[in-house]
N, C-alpha and C. Protein backbone atom coordinates (compact mmCIF):
# COMPACT_ATOMS: atom_id res chain seq x y z
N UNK A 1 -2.98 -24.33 -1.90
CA UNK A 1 -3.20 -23.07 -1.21
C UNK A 1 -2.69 -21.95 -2.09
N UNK A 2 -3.37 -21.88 -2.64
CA UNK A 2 -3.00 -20.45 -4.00
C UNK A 2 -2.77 -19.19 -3.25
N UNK A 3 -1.96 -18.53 -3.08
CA UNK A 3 -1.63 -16.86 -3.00
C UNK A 3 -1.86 -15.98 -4.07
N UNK A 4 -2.66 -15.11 -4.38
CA UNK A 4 -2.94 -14.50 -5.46
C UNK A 4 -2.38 -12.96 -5.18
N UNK A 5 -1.76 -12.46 -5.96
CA UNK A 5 -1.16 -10.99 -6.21
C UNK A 5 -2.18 -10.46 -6.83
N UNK A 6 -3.07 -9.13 -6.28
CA UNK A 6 -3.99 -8.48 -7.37
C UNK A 6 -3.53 -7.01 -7.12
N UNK A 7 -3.42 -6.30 -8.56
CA UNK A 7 -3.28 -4.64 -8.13
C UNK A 7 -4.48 -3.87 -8.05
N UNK A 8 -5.08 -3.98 -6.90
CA UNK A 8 -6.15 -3.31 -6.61
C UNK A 8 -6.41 -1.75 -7.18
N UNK A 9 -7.13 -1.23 -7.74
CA UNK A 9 -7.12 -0.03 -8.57
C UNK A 9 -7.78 1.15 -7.60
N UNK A 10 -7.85 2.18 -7.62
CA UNK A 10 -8.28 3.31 -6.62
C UNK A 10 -9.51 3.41 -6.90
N UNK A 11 -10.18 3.14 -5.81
CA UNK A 11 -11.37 3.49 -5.58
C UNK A 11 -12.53 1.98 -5.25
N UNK A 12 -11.28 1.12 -5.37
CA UNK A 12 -11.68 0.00 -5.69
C UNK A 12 -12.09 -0.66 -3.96
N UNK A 13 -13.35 -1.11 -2.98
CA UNK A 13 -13.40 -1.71 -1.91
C UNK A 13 -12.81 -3.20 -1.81
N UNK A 14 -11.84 -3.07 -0.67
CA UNK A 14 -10.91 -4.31 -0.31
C UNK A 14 -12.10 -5.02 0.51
N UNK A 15 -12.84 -5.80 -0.67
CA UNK A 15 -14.59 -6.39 0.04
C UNK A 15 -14.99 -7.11 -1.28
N UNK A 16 -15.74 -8.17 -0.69
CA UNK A 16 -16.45 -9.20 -2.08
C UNK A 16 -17.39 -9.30 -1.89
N UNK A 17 -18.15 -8.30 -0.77
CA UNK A 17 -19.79 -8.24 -0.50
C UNK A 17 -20.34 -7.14 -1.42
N UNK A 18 -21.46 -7.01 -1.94
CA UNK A 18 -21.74 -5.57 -2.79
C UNK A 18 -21.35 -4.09 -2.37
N UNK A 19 -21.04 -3.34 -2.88
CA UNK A 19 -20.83 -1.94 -2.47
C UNK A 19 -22.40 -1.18 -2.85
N UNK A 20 -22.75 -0.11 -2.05
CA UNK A 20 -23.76 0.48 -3.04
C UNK A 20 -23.02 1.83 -4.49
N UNK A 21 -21.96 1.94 -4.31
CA UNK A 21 -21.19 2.74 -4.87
C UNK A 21 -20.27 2.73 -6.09
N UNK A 22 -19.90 1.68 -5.12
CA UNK A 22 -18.19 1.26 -5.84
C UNK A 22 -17.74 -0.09 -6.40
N UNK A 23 -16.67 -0.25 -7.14
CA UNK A 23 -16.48 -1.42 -7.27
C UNK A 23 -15.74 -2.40 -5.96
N UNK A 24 -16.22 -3.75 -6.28
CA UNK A 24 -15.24 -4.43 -4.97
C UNK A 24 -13.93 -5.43 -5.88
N UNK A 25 -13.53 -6.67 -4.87
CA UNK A 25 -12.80 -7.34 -5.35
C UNK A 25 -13.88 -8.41 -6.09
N UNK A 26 -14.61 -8.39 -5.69
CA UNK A 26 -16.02 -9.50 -6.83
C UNK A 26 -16.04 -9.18 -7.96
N UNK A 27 -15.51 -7.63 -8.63
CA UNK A 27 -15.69 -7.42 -9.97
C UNK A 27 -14.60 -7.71 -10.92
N UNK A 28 -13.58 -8.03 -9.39
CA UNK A 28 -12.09 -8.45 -10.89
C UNK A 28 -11.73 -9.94 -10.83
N UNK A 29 -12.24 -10.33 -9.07
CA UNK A 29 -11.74 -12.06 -9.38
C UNK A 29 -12.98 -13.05 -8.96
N UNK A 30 -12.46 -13.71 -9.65
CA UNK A 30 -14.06 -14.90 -9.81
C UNK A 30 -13.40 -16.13 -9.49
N UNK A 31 -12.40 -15.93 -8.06
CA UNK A 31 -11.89 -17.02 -7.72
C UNK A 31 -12.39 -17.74 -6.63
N UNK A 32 -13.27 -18.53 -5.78
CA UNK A 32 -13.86 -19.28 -5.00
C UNK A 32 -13.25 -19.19 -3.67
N UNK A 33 -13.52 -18.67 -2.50
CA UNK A 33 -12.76 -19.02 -1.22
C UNK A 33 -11.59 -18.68 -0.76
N UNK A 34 -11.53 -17.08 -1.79
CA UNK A 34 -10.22 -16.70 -1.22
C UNK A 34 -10.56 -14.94 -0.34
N UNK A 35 -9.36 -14.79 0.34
CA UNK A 35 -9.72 -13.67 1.30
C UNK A 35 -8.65 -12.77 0.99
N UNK A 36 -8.86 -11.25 1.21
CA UNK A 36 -7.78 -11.29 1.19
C UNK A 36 -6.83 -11.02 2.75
N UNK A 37 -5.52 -10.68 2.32
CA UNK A 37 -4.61 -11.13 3.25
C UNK A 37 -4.14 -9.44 4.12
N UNK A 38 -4.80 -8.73 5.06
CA UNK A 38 -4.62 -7.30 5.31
C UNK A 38 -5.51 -6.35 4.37
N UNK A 39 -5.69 -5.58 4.07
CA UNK A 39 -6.53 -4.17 3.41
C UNK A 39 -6.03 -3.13 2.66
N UNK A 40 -6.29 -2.47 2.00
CA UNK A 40 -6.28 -1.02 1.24
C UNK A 40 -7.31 -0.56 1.77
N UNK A 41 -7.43 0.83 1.49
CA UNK A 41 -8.69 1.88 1.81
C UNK A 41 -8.78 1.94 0.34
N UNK A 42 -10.30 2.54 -0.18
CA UNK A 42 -10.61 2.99 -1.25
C UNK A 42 -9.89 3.83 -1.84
N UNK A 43 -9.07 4.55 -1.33
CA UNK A 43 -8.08 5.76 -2.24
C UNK A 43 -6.99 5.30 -2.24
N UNK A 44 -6.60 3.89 -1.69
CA UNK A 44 -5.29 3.45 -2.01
C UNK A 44 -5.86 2.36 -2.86
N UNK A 45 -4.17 2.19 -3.35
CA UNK A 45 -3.95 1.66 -5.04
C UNK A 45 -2.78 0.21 -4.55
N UNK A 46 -2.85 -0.38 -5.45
CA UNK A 46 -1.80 -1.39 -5.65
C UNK A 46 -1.54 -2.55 -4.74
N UNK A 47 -0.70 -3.12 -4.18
CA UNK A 47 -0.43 -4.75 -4.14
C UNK A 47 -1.46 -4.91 -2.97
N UNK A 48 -2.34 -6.34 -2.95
CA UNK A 48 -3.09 -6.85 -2.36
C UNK A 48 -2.87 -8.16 -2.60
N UNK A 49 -2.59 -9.18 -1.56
CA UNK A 49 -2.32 -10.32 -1.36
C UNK A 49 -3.73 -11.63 -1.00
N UNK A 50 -4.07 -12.21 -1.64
CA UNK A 50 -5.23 -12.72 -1.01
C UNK A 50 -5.14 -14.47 -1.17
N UNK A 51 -6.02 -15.13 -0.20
CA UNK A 51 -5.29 -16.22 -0.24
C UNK A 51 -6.75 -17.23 0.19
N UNK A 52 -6.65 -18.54 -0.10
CA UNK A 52 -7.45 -19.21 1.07
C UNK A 52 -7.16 -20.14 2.19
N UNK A 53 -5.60 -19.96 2.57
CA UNK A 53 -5.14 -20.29 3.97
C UNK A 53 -5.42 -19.53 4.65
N UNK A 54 -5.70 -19.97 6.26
CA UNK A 54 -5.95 -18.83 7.13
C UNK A 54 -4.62 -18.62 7.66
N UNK A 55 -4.04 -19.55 7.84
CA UNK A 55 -2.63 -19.61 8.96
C UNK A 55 -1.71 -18.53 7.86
N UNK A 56 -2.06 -18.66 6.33
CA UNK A 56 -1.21 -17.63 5.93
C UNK A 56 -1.84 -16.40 5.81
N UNK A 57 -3.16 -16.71 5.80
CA UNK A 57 -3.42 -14.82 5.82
C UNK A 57 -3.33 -14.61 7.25
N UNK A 58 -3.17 -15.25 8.31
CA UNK A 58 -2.49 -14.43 9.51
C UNK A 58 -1.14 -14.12 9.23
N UNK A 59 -0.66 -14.57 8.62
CA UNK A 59 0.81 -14.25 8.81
C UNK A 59 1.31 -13.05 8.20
N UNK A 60 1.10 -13.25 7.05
CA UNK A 60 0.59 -11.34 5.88
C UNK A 60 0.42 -10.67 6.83
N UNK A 61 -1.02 -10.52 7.24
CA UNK A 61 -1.19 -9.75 7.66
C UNK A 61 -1.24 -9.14 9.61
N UNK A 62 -0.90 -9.99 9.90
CA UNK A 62 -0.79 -10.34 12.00
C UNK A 62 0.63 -9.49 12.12
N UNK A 63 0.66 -8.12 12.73
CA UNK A 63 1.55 -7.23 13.31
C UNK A 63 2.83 -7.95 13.76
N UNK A 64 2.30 -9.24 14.54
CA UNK A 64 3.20 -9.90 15.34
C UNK A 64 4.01 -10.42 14.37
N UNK A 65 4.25 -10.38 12.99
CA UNK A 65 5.06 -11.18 11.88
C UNK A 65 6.06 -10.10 11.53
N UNK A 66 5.52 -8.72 11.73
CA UNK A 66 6.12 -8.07 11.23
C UNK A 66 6.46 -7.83 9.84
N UNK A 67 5.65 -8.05 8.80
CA UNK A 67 5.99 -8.14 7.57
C UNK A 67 5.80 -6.69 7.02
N UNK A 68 6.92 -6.94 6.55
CA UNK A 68 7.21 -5.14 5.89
C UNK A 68 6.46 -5.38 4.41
N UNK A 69 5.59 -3.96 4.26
CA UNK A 69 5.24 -3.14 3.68
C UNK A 69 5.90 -2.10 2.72
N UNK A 70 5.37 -2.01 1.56
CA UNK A 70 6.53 -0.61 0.98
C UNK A 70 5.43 -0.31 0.14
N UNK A 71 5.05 1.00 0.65
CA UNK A 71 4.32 2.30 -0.45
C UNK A 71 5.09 3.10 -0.83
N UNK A 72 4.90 3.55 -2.17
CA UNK A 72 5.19 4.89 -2.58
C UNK A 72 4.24 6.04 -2.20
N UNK A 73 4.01 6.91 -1.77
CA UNK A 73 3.35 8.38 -1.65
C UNK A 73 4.19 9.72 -2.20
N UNK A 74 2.63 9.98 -3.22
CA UNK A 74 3.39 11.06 -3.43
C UNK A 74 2.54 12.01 -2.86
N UNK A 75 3.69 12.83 -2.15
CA UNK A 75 2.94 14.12 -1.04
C UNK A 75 3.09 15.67 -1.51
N UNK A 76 2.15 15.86 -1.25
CA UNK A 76 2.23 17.79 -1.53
C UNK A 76 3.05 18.20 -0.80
N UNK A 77 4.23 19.25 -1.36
CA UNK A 77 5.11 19.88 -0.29
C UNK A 77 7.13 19.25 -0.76
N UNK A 78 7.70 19.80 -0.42
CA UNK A 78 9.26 19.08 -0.41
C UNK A 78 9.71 18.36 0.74
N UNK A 79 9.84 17.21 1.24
CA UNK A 79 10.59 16.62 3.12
C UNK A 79 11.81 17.76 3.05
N UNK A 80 12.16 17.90 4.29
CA UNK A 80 13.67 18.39 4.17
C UNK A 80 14.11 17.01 5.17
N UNK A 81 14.73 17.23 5.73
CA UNK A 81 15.75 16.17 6.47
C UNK A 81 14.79 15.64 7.77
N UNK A 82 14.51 16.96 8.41
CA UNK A 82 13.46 17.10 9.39
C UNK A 82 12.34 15.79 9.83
N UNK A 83 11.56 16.42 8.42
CA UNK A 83 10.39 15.51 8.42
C UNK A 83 10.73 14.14 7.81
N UNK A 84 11.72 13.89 7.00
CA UNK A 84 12.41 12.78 7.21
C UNK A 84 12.93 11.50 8.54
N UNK A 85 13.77 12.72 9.12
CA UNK A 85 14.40 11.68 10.20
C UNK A 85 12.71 11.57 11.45
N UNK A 86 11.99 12.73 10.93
CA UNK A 86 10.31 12.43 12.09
C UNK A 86 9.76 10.76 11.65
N UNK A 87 9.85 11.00 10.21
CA UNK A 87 8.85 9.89 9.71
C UNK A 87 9.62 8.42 10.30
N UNK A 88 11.07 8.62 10.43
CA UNK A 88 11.54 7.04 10.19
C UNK A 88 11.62 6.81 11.75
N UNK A 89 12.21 7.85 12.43
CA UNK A 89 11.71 7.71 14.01
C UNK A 89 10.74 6.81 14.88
N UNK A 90 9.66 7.23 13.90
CA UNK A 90 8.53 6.95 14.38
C UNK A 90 7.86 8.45 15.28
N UNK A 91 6.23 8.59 15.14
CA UNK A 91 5.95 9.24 15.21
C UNK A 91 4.54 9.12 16.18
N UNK A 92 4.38 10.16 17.02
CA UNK A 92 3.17 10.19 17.63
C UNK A 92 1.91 10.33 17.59
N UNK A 93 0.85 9.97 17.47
CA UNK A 93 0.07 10.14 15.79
C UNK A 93 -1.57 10.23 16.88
N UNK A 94 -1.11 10.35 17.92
CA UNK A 94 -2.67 10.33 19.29
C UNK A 94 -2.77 9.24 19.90
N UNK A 95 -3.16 8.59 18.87
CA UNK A 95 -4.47 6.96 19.28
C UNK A 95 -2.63 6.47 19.71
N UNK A 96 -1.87 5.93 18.77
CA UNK A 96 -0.60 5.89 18.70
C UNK A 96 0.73 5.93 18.61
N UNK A 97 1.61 5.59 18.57
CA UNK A 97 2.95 5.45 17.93
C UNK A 97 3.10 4.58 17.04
N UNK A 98 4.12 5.17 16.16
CA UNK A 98 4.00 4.41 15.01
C UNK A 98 5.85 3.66 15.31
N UNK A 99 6.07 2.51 14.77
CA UNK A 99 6.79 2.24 15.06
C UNK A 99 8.13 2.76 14.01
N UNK A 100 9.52 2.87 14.10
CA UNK A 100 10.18 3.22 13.06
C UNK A 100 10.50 2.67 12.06
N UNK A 101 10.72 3.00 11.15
CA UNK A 101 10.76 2.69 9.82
C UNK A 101 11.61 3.67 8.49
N UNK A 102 11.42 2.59 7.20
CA UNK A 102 12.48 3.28 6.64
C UNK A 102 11.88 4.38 5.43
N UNK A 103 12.37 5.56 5.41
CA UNK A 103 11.60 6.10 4.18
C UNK A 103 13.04 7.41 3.64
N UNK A 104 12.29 7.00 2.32
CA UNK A 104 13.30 8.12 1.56
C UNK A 104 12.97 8.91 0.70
N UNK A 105 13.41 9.91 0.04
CA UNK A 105 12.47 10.70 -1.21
C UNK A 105 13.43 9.93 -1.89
N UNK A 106 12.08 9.68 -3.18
CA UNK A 106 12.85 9.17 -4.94
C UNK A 106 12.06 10.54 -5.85
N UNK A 107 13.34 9.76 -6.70
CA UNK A 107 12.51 10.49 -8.22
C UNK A 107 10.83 9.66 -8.40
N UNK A 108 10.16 10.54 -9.37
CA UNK A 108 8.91 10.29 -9.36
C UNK A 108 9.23 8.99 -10.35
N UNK A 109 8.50 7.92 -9.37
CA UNK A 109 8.55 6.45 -10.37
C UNK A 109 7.66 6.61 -11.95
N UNK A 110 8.77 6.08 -13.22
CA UNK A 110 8.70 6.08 -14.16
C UNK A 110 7.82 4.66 -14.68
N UNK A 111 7.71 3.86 -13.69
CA UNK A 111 7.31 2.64 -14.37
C UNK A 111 5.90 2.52 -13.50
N UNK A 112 5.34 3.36 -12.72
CA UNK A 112 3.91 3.24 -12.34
C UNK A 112 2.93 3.66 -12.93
N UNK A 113 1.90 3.31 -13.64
CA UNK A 113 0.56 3.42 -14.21
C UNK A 113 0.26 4.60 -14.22
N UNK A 114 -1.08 5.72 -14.69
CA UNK A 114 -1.56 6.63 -14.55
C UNK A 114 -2.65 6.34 -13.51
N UNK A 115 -2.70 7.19 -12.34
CA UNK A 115 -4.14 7.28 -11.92
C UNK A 115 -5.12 8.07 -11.95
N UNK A 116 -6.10 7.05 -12.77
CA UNK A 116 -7.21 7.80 -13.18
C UNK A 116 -8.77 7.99 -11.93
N UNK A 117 -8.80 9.07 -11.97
CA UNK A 117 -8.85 10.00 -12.07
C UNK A 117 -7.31 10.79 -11.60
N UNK A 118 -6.56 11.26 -12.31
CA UNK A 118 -5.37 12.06 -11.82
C UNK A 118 -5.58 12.62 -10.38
N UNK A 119 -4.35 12.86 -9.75
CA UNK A 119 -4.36 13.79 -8.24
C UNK A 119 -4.69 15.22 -8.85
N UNK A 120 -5.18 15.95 -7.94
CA UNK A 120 -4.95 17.60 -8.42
C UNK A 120 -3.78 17.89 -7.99
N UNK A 121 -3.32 18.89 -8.99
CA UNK A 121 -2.23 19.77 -9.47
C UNK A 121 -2.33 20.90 -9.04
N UNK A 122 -1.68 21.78 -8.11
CA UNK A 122 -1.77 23.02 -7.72
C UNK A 122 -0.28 23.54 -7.89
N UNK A 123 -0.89 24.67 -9.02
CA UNK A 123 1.07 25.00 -9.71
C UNK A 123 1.83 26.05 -8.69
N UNK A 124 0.97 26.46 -7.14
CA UNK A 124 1.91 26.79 -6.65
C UNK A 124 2.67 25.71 -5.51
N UNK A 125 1.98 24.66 -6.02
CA UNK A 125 2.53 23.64 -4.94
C UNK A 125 2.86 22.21 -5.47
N UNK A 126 4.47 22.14 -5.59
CA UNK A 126 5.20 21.12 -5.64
C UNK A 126 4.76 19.85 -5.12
N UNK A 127 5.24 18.63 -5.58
CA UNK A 127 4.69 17.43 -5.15
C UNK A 127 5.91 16.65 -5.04
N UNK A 128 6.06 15.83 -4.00
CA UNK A 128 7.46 14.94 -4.14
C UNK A 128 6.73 13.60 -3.84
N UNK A 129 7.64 12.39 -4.00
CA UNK A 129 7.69 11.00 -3.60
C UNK A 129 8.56 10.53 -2.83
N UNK A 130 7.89 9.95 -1.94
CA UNK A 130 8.40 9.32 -0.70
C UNK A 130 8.10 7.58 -1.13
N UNK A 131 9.41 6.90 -0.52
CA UNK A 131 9.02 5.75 -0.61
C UNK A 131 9.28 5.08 1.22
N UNK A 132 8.22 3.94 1.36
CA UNK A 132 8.28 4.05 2.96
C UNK A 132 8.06 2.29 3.51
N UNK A 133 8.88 2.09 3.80
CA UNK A 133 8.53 0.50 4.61
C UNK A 133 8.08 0.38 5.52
N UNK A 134 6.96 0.04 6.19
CA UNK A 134 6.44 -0.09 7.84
C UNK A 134 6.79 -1.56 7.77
N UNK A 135 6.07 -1.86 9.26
CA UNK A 135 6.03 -3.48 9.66
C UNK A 135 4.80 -3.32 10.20
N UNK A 136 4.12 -2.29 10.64
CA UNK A 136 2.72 -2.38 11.17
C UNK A 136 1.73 -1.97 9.73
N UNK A 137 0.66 -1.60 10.34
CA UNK A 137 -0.23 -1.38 9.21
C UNK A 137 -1.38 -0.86 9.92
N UNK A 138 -1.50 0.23 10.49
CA UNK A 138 -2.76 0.88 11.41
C UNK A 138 -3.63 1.32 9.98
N UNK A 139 -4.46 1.60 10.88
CA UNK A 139 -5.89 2.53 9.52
C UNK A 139 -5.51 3.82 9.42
N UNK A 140 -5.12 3.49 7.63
CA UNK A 140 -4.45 5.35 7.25
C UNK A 140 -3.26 5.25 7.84
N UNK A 141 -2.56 4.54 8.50
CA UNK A 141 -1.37 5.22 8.57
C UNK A 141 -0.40 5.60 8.26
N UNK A 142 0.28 5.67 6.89
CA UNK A 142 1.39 6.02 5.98
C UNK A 142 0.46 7.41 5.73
N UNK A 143 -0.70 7.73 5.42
CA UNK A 143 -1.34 9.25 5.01
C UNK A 143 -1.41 9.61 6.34
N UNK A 144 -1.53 9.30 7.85
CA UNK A 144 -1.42 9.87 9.06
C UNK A 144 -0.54 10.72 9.31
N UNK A 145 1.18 9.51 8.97
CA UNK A 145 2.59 9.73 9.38
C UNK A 145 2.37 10.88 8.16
N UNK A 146 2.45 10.95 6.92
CA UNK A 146 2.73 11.93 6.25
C UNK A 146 2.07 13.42 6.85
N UNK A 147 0.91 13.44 6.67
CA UNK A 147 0.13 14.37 7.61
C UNK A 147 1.20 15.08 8.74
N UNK A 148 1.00 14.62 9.35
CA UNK A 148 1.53 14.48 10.77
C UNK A 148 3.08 15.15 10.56
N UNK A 149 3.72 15.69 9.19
CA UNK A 149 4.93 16.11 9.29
C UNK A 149 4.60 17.02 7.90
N UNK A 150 3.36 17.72 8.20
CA UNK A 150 2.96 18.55 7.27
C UNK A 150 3.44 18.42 5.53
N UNK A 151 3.31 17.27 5.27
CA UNK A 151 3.36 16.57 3.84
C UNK A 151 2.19 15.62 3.56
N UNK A 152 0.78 15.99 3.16
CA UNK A 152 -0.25 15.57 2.56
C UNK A 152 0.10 14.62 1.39
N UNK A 153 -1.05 13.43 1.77
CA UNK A 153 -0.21 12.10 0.81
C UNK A 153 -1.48 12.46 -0.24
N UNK A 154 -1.01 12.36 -1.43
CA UNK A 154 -2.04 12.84 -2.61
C UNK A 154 -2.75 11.53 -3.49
N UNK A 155 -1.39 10.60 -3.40
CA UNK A 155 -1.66 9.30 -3.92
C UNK A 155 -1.30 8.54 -2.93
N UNK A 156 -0.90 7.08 -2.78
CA UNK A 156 -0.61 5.91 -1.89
C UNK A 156 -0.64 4.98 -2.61
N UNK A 157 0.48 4.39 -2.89
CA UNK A 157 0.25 2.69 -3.57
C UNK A 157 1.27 1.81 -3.04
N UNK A 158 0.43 1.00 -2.42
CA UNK A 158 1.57 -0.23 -1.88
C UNK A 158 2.38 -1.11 -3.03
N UNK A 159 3.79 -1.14 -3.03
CA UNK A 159 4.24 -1.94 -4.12
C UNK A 159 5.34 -3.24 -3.79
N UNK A 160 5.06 -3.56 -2.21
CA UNK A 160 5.75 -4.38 -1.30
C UNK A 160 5.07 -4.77 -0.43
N UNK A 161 4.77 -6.58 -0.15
CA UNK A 161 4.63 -6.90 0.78
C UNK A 161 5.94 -8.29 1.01
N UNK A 162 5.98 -8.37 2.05
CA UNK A 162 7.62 -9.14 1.93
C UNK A 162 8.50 -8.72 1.17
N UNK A 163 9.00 -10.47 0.38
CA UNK A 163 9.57 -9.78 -0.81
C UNK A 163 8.89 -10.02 -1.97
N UNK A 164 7.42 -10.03 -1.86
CA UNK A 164 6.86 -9.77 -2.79
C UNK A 164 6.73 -8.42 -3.57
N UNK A 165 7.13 -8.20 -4.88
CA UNK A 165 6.52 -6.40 -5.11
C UNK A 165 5.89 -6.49 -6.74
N UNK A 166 5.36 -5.57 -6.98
CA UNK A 166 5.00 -4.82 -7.86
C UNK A 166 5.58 -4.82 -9.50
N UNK A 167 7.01 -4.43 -8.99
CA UNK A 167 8.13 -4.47 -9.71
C UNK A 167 8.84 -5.63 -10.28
N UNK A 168 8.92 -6.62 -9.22
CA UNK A 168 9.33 -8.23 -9.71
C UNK A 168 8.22 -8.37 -10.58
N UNK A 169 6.62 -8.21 -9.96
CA UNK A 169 5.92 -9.15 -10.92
C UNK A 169 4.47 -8.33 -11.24
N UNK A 170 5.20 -7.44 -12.48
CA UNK A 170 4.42 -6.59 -12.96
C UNK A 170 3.43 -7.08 -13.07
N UNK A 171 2.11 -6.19 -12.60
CA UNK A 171 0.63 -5.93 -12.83
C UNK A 171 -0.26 -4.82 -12.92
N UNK A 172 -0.70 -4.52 -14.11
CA UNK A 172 -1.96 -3.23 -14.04
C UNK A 172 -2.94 -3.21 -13.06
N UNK A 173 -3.04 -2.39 -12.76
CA UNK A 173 -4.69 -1.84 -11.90
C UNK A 173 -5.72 -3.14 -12.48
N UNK A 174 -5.96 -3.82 -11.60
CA UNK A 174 -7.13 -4.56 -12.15
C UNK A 174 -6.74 -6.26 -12.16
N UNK A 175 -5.19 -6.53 -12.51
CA UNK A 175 -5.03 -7.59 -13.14
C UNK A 175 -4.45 -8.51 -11.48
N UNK A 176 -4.26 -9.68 -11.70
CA UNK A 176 -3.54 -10.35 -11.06
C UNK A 176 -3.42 -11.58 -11.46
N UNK A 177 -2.70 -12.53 -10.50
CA UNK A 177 -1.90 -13.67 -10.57
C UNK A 177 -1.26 -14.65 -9.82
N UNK A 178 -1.32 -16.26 -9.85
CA UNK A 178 -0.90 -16.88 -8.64
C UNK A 178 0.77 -16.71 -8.39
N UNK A 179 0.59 -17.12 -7.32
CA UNK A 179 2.34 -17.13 -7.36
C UNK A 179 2.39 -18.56 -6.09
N UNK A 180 3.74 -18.89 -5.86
CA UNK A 180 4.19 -19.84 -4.67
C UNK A 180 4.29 -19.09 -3.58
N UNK A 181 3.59 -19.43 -1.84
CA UNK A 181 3.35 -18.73 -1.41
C UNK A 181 5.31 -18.85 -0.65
N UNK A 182 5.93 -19.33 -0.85
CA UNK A 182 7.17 -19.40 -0.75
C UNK A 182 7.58 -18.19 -1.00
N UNK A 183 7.74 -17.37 -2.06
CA UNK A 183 8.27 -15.98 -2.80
C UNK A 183 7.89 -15.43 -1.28
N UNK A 184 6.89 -15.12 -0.42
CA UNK A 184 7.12 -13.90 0.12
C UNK A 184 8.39 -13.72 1.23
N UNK A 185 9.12 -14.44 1.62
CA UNK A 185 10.26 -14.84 2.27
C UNK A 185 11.40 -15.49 1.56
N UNK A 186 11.56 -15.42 0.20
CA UNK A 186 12.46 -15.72 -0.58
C UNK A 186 13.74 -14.34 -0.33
N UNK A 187 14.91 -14.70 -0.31
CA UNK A 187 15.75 -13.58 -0.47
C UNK A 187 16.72 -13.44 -1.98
């Protein structure tokens, strides 16, 4: 039962059926019978888990597991404390509530890729990074919650699922790799 780590690249459809547009996951892996494990949207970037157990791609990805998540976003605007203690609260978002969670501003990560096509740059408007753990995973919702506390998410890249990340087991836009599906609950 192979678990595969792929860093899904922006713009890229979390889909192995044709796009009329875009690229999917058919154009980077040519691996037989695997799914993947939860989603990206096309403008999000980075860790995608895919597998051909089902009992484990429920588990990835089934709310009821609770498996934390960690994106970086970097958002237009500065948090002050405010929209901080809103985001980790949890927040009211219409359809939902989001449940609470942990988020902090970092320095802008030094060891993440370029994305190409770059974000736009508007020099009267500052950009910070937020880094953010959920346990749920609604549609859009880390660019909702940001929204939603007047900080526009410009980029999004997931670089955590369990304790799987990014960082342990470096990968470019594009590339991936098996791993033991053990690691994602390793401490």
């Amino acid at each position: 039962m192979p678990l595969i780590l792929f860093n899904k690249p922006f713009q890229v459809m979390c889909q192995f059926s044709s796009h009329p547009t875009r690229e999917t996951l058919a154009d980077y892996l040519a691996i037989p019978n695997i799914y993947p494990a939860g989603r990206l949207d096309a403008d999000s970037e980075g860790l995608l888990l895919l597998t051909n157990d089902g009992k484990l791609q429920h588990h990835i990805s089934h709310p009821a597991f609770k498996q934390p998540k960690t994106y970086l976003a970097q958002v237009e605007g500065s948090p002050d404390s405010g929209a901080l203690e809103r985001l980790s609260s949890g927040l009211d978002l219409g359809d939902f509530t989001t449940q609470p969670c942990e988020v902090r501003q970092i320095a802008p990560p030094d060891w993440l890729w370029p994305r190409i096509p770059a974000i736009r740059e508007r020099a009267d408007k500052p950009t910070s990074w937020l880094a953010l753990t959920i346990t749920e995973g609604k549609n859009r919702q880390v660019r909702r919650m940001t929204a939603a506390v007047n900080l526009p998410t410009l980029r999004l890249v997931r670089i955590a699922i369990g304790q799987v990340s990014l960082e342990s087991h470096p990968l470019w836009p594009g590339e991936f790799r098996e791993i033991d599906p053990s690691e994602l609950t390793r401490r």
